[in-house]
PDB file of N, CA and C in Angstrom:
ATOM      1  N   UNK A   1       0.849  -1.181   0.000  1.00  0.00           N
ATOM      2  CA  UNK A   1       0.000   0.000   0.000  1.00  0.00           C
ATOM      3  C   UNK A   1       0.892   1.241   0.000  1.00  0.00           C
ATOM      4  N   UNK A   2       0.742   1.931  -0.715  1.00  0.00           N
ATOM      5  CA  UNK A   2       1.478   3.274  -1.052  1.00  0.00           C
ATOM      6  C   UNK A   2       0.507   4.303   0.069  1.00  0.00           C
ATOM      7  N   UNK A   3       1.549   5.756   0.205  1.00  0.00           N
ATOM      8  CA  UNK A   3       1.025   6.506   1.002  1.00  0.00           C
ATOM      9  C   UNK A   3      -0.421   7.010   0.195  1.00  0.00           C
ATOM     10  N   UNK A   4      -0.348   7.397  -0.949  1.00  0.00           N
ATOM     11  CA  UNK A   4      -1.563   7.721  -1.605  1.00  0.00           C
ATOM     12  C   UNK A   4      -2.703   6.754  -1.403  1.00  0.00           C
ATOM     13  N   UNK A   5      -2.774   5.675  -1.275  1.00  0.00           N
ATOM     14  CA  UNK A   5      -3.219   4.584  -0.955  1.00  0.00           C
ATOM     15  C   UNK A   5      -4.094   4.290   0.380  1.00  0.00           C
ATOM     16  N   UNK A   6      -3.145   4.992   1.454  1.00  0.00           N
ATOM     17  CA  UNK A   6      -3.164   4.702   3.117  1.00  0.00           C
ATOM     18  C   UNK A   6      -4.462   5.934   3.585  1.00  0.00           C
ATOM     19  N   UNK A   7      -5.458   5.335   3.797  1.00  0.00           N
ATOM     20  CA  UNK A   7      -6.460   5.746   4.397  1.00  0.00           C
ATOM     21  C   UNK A   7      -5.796   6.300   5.903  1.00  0.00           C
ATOM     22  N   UNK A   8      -6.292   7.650   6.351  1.00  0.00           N
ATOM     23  CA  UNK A   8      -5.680   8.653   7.577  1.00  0.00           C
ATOM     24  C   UNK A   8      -6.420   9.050   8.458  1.00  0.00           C
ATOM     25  N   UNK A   9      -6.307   9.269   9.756  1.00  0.00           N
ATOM     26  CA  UNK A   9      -7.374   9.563  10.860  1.00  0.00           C
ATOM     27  C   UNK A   9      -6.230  10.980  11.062  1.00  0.00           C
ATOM     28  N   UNK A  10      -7.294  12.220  11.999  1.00  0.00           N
ATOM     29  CA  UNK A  10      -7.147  13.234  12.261  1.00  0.00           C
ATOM     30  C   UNK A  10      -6.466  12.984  13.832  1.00  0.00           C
ATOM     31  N   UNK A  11      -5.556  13.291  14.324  1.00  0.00           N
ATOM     32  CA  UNK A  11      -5.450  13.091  15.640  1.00  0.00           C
ATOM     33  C   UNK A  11      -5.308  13.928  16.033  1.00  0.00           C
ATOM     34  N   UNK A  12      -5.492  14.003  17.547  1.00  0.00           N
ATOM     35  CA  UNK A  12      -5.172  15.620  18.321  1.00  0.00           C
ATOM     36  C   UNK A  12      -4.506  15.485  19.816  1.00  0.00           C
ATOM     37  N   UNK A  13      -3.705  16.245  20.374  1.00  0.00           N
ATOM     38  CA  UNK A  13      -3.362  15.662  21.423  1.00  0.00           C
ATOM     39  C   UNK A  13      -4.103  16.622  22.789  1.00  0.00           C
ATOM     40  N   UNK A  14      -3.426  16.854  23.997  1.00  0.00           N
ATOM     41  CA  UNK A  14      -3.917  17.355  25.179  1.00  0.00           C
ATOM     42  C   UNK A  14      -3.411  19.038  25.009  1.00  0.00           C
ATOM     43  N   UNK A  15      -2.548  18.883  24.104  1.00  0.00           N
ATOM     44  CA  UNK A  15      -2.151  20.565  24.219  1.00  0.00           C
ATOM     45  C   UNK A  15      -2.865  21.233  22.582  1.00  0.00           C
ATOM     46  N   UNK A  16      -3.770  20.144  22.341  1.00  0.00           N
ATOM     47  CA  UNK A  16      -4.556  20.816  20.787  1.00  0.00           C
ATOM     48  C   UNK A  16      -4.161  21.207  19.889  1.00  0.00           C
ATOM     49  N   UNK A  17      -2.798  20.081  19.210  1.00  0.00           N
ATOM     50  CA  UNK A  17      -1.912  19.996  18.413  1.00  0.00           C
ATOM     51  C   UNK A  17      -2.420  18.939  17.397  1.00  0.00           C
ATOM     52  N   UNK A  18      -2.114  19.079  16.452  1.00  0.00           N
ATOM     53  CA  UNK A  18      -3.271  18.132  14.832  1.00  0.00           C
ATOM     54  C   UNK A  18      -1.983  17.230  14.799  1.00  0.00           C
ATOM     55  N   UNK A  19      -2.561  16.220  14.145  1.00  0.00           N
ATOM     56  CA  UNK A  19      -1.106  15.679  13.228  1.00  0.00           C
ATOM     57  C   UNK A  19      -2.382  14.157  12.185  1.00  0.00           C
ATOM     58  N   UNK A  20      -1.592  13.517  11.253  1.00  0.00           N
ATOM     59  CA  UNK A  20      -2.645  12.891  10.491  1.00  0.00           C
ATOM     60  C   UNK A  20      -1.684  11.422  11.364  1.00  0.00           C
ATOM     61  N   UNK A  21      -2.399  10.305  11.638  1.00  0.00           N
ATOM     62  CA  UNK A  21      -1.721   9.413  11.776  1.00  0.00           C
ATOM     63  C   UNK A  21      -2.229   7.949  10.725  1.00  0.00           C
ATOM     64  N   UNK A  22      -1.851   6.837  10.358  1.00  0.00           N
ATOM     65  CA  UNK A  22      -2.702   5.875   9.892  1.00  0.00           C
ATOM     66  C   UNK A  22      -3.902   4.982   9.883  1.00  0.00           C
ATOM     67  N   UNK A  23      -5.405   5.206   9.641  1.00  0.00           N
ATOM     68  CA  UNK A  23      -6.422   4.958  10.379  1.00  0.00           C
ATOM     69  C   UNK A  23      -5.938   3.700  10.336  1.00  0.00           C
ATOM     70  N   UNK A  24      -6.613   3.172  11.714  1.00  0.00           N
ATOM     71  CA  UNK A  24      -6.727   1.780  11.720  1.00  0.00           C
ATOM     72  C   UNK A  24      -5.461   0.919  12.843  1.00  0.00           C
ATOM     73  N   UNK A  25      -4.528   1.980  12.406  1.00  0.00           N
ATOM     74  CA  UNK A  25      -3.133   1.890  13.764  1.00  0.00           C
ATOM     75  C   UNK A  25      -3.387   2.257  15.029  1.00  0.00           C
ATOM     76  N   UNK A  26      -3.198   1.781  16.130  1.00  0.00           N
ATOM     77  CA  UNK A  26      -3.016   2.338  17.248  1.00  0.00           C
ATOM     78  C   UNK A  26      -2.704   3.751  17.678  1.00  0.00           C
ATOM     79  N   UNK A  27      -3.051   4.269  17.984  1.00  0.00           N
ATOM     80  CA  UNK A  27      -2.972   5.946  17.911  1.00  0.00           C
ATOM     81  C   UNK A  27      -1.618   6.011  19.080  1.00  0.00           C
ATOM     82  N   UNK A  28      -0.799   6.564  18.939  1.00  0.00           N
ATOM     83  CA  UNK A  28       0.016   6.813  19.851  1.00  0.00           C
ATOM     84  C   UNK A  28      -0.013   7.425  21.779  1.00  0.00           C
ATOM     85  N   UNK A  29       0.264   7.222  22.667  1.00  0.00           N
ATOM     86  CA  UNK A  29      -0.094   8.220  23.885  1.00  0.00           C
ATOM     87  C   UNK A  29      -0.220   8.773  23.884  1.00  0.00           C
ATOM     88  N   UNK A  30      -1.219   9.379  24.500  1.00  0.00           N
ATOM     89  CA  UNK A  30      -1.057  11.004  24.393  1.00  0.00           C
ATOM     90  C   UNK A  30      -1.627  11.561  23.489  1.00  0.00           C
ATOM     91  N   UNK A  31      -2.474  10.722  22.241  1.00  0.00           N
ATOM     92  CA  UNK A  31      -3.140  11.303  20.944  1.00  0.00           C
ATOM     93  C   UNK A  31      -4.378  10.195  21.149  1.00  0.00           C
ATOM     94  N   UNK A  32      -5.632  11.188  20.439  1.00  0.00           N
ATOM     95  CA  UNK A  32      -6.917  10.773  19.988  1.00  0.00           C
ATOM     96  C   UNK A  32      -7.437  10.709  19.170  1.00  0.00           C
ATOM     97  N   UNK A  33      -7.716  10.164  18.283  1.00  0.00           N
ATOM     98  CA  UNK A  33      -9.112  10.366  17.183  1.00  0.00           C
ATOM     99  C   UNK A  33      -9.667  11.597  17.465  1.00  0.00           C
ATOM    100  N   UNK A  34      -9.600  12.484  16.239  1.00  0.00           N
ATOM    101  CA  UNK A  34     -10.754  13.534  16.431  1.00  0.00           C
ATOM    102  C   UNK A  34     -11.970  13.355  15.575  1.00  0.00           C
ATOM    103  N   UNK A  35     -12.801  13.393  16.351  1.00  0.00           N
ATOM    104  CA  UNK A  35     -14.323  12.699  16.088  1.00  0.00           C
ATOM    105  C   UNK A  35     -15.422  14.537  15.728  1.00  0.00           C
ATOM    106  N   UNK A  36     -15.962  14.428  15.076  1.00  0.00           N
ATOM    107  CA  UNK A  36     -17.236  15.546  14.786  1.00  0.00           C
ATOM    108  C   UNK A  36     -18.138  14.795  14.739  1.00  0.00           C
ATOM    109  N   UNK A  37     -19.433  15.047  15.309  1.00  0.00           N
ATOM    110  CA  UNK A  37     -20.639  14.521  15.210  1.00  0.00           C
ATOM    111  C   UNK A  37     -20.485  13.286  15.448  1.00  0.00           C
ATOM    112  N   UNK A  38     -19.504  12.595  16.479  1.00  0.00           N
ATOM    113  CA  UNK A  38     -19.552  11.194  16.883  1.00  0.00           C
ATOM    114  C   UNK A  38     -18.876  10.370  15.660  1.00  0.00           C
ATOM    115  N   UNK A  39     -18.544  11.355  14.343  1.00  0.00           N
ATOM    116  CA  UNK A  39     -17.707  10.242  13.504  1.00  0.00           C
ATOM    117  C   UNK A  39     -16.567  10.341  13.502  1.00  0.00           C
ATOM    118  N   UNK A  40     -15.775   9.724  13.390  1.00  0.00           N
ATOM    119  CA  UNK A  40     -14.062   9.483  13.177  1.00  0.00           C
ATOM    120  C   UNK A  40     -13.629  10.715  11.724  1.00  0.00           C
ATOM    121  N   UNK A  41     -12.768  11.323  12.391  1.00  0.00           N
ATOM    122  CA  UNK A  41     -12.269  12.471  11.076  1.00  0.00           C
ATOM    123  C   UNK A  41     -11.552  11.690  10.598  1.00  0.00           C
ATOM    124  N   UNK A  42     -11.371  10.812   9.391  1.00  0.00           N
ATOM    125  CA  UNK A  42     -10.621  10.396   8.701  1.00  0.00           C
ATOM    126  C   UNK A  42     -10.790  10.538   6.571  1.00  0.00           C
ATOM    127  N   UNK A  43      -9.544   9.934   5.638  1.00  0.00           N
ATOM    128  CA  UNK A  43     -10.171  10.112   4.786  1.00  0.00           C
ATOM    129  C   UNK A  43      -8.472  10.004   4.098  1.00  0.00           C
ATOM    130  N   UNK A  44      -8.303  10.764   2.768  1.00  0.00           N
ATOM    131  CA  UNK A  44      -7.004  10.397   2.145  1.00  0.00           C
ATOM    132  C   UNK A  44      -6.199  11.588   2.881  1.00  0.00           C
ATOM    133  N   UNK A  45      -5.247  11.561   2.540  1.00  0.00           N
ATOM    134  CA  UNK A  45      -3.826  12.442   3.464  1.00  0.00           C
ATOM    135  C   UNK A  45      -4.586  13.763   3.288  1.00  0.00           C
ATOM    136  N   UNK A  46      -4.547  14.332   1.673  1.00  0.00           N
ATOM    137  CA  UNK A  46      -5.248  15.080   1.830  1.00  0.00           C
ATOM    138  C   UNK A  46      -6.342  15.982   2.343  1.00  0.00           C
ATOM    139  N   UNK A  47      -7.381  15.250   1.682  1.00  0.00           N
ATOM    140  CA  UNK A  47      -8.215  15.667   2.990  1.00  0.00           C
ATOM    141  C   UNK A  47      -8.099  15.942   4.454  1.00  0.00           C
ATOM    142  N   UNK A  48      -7.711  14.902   5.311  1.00  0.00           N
ATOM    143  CA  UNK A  48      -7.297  15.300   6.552  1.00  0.00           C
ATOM    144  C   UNK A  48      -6.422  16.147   7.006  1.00  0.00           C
ATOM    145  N   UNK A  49      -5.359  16.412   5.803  1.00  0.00           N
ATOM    146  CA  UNK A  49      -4.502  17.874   6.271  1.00  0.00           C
ATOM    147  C   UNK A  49      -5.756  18.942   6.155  1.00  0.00           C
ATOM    148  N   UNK A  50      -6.724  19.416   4.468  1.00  0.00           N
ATOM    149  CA  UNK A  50      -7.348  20.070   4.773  1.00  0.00           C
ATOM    150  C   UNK A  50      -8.659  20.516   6.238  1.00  0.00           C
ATOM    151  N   UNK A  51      -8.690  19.224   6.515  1.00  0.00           N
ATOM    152  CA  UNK A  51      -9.539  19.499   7.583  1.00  0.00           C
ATOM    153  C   UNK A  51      -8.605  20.476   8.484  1.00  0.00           C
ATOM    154  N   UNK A  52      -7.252  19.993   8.769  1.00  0.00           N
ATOM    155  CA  UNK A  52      -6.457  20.734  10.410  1.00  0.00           C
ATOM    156  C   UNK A  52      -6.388  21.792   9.975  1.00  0.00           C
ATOM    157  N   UNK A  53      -6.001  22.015   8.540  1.00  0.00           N
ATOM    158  CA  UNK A  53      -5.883  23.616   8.586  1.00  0.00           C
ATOM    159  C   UNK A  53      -7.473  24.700   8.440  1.00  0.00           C
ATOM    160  N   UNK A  54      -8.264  23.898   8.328  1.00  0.00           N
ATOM    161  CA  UNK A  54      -9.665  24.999   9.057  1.00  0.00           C
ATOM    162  C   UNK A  54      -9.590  24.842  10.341  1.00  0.00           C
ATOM    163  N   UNK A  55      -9.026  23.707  11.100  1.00  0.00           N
ATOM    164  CA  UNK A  55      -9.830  23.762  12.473  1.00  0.00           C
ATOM    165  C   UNK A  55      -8.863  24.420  13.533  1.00  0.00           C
ATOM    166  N   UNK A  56      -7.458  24.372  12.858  1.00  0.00           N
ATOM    167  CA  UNK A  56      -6.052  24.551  13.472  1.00  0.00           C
ATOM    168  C   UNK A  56      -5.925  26.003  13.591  1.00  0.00           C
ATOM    169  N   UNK A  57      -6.593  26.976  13.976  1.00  0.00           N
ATOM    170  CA  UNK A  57      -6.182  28.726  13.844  1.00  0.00           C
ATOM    171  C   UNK A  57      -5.085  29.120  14.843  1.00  0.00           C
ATOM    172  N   UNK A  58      -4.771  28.670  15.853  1.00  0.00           N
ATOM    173  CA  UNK A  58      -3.992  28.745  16.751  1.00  0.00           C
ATOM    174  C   UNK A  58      -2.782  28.063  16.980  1.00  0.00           C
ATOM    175  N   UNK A  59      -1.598  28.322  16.227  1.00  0.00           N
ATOM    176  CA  UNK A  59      -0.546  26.564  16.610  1.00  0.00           C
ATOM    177  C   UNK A  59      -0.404  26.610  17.820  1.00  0.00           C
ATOM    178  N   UNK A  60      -0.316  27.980  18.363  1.00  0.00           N
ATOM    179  CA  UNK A  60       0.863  27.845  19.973  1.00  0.00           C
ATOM    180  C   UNK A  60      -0.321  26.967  20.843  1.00  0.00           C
ATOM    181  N   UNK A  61       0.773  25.711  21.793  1.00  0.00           N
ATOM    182  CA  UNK A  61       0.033  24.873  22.538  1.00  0.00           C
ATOM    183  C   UNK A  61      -1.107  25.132  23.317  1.00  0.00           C
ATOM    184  N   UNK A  62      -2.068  24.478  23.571  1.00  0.00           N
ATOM    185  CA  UNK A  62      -2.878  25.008  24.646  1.00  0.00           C
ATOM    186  C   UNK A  62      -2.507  25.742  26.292  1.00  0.00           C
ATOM    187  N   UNK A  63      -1.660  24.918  26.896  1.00  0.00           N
ATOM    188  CA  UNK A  63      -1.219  25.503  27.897  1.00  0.00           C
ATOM    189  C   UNK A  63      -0.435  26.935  27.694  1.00  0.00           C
ATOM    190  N   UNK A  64       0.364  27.289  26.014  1.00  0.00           N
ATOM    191  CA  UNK A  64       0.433  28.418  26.156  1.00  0.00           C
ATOM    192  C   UNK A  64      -0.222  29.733  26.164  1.00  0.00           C
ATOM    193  N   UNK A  65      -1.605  28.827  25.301  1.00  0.00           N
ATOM    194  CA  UNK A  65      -2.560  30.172  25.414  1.00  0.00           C
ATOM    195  C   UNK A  65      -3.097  29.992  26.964  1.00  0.00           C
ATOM    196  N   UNK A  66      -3.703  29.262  27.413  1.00  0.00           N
ATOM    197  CA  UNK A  66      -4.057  29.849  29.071  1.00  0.00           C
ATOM    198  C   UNK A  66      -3.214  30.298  29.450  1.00  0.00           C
ATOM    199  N   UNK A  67      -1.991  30.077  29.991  1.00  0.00           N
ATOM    200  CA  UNK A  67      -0.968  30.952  30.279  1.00  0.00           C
ATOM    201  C   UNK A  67      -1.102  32.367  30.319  1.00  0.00           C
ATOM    202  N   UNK A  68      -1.410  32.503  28.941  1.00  0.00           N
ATOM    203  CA  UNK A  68      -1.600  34.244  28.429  1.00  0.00           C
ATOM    204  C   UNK A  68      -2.792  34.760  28.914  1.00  0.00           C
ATOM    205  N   UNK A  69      -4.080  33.874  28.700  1.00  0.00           N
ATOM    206  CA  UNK A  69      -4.952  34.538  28.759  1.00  0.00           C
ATOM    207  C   UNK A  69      -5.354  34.726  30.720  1.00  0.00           C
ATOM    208  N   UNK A  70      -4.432  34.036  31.385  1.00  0.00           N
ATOM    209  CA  UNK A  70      -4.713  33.981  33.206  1.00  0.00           C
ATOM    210  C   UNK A  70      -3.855  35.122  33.090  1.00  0.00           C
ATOM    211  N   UNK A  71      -2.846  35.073  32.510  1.00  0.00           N
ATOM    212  CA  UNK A  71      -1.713  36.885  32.879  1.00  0.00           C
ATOM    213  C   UNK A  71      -2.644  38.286  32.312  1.00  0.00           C
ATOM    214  N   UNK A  72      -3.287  37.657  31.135  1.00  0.00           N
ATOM    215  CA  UNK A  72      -4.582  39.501  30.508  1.00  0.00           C
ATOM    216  C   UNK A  72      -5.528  39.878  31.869  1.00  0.00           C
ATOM    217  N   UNK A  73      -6.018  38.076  32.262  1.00  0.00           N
ATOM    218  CA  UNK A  73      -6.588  38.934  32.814  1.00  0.00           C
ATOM    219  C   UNK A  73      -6.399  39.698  34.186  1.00  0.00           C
ATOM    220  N   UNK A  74      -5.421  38.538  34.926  1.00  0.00           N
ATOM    221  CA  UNK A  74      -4.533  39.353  35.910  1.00  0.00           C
ATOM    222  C   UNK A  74      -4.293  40.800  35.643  1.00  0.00           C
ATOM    223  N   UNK A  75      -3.542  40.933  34.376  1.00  0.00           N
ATOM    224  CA  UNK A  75      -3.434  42.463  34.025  1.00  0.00           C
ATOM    225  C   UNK A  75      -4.502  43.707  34.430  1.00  0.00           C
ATOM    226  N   UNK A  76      -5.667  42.749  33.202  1.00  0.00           N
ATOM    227  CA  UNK A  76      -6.655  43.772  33.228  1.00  0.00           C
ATOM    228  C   UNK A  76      -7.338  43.883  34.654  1.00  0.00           C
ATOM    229  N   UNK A  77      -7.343  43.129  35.691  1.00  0.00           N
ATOM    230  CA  UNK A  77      -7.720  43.310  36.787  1.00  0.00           C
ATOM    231  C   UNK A  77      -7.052  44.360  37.861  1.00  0.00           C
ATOM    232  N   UNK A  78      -5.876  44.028  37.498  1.00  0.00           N
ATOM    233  CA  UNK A  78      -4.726  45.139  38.258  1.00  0.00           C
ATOM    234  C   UNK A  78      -5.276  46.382  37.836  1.00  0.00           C
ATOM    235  N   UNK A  79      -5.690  46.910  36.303  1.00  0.00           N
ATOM    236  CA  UNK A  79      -5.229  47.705  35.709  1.00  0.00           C
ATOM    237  C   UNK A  79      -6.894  48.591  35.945  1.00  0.00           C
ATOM    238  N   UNK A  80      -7.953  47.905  36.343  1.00  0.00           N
ATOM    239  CA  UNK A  80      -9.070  48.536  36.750  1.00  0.00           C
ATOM    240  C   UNK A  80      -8.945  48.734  38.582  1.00  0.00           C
ATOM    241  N   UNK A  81      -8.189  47.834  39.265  1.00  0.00           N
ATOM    242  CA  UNK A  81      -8.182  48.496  40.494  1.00  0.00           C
ATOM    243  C   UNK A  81      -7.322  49.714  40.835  1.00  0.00           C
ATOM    244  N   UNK A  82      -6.479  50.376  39.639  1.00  0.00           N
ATOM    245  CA  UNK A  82      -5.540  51.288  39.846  1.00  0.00           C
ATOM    246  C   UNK A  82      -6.371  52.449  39.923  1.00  0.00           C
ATOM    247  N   UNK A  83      -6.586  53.675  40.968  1.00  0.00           N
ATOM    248  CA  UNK A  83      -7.080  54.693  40.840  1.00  0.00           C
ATOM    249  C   UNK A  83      -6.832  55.331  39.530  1.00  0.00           C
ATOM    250  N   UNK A  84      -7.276  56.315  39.062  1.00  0.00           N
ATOM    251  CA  UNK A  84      -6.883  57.322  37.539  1.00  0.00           C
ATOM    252  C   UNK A  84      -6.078  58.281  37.997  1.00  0.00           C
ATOM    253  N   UNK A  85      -5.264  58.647  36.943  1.00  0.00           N
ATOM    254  CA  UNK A  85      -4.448  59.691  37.299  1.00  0.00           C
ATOM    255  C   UNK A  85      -5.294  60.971  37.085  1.00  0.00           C
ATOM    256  N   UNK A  86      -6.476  60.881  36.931  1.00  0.00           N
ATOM    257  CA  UNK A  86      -6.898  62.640  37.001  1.00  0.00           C
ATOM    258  C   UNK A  86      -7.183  63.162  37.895  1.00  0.00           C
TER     259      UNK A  86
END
């Protein structure tokens, strides 16, 4: 079976990172099937890259965006308890 050939599942991991792996293989640790509507995202290489890049808008890991978004709002919290300078 050639790669053109090799039917592909969508996988995703805990930090909401894509990657295509081989349907039907054991999915690696740490990675899942990504499922819509209860079905398995799978299909030719193609396709399944096109799927990650609609669903993928964000590369940086998940833990780096919370990260950011617990420090905004820390920020913005600081930044409304500060009296005004007028």
């Amino acid at each position: 079976m050639t790669v053109e050939d090799t039917r592909w599942s969508v996988v995703i991991n805990d930090e909401e990172q894509y990657s295509i792996w081989a349907a039907g293989r054991d999915v690696p640790v740490g990675w899942r099937i990504v499922r819509v509507d209860g079905v398995d995202v799978e299909g030719s290489r193609e396709d399944c890259l096109a799927h990650i890049e609609r669903v993928w808008t964000d590369m940086r890991p998940k833990s780096l965006r919370d990260r950011l978004a617990r420090r905004a709002e820390a920020e913005a919290r600081q930044s409304a308890a500060r009296p005004s300078a007028s």
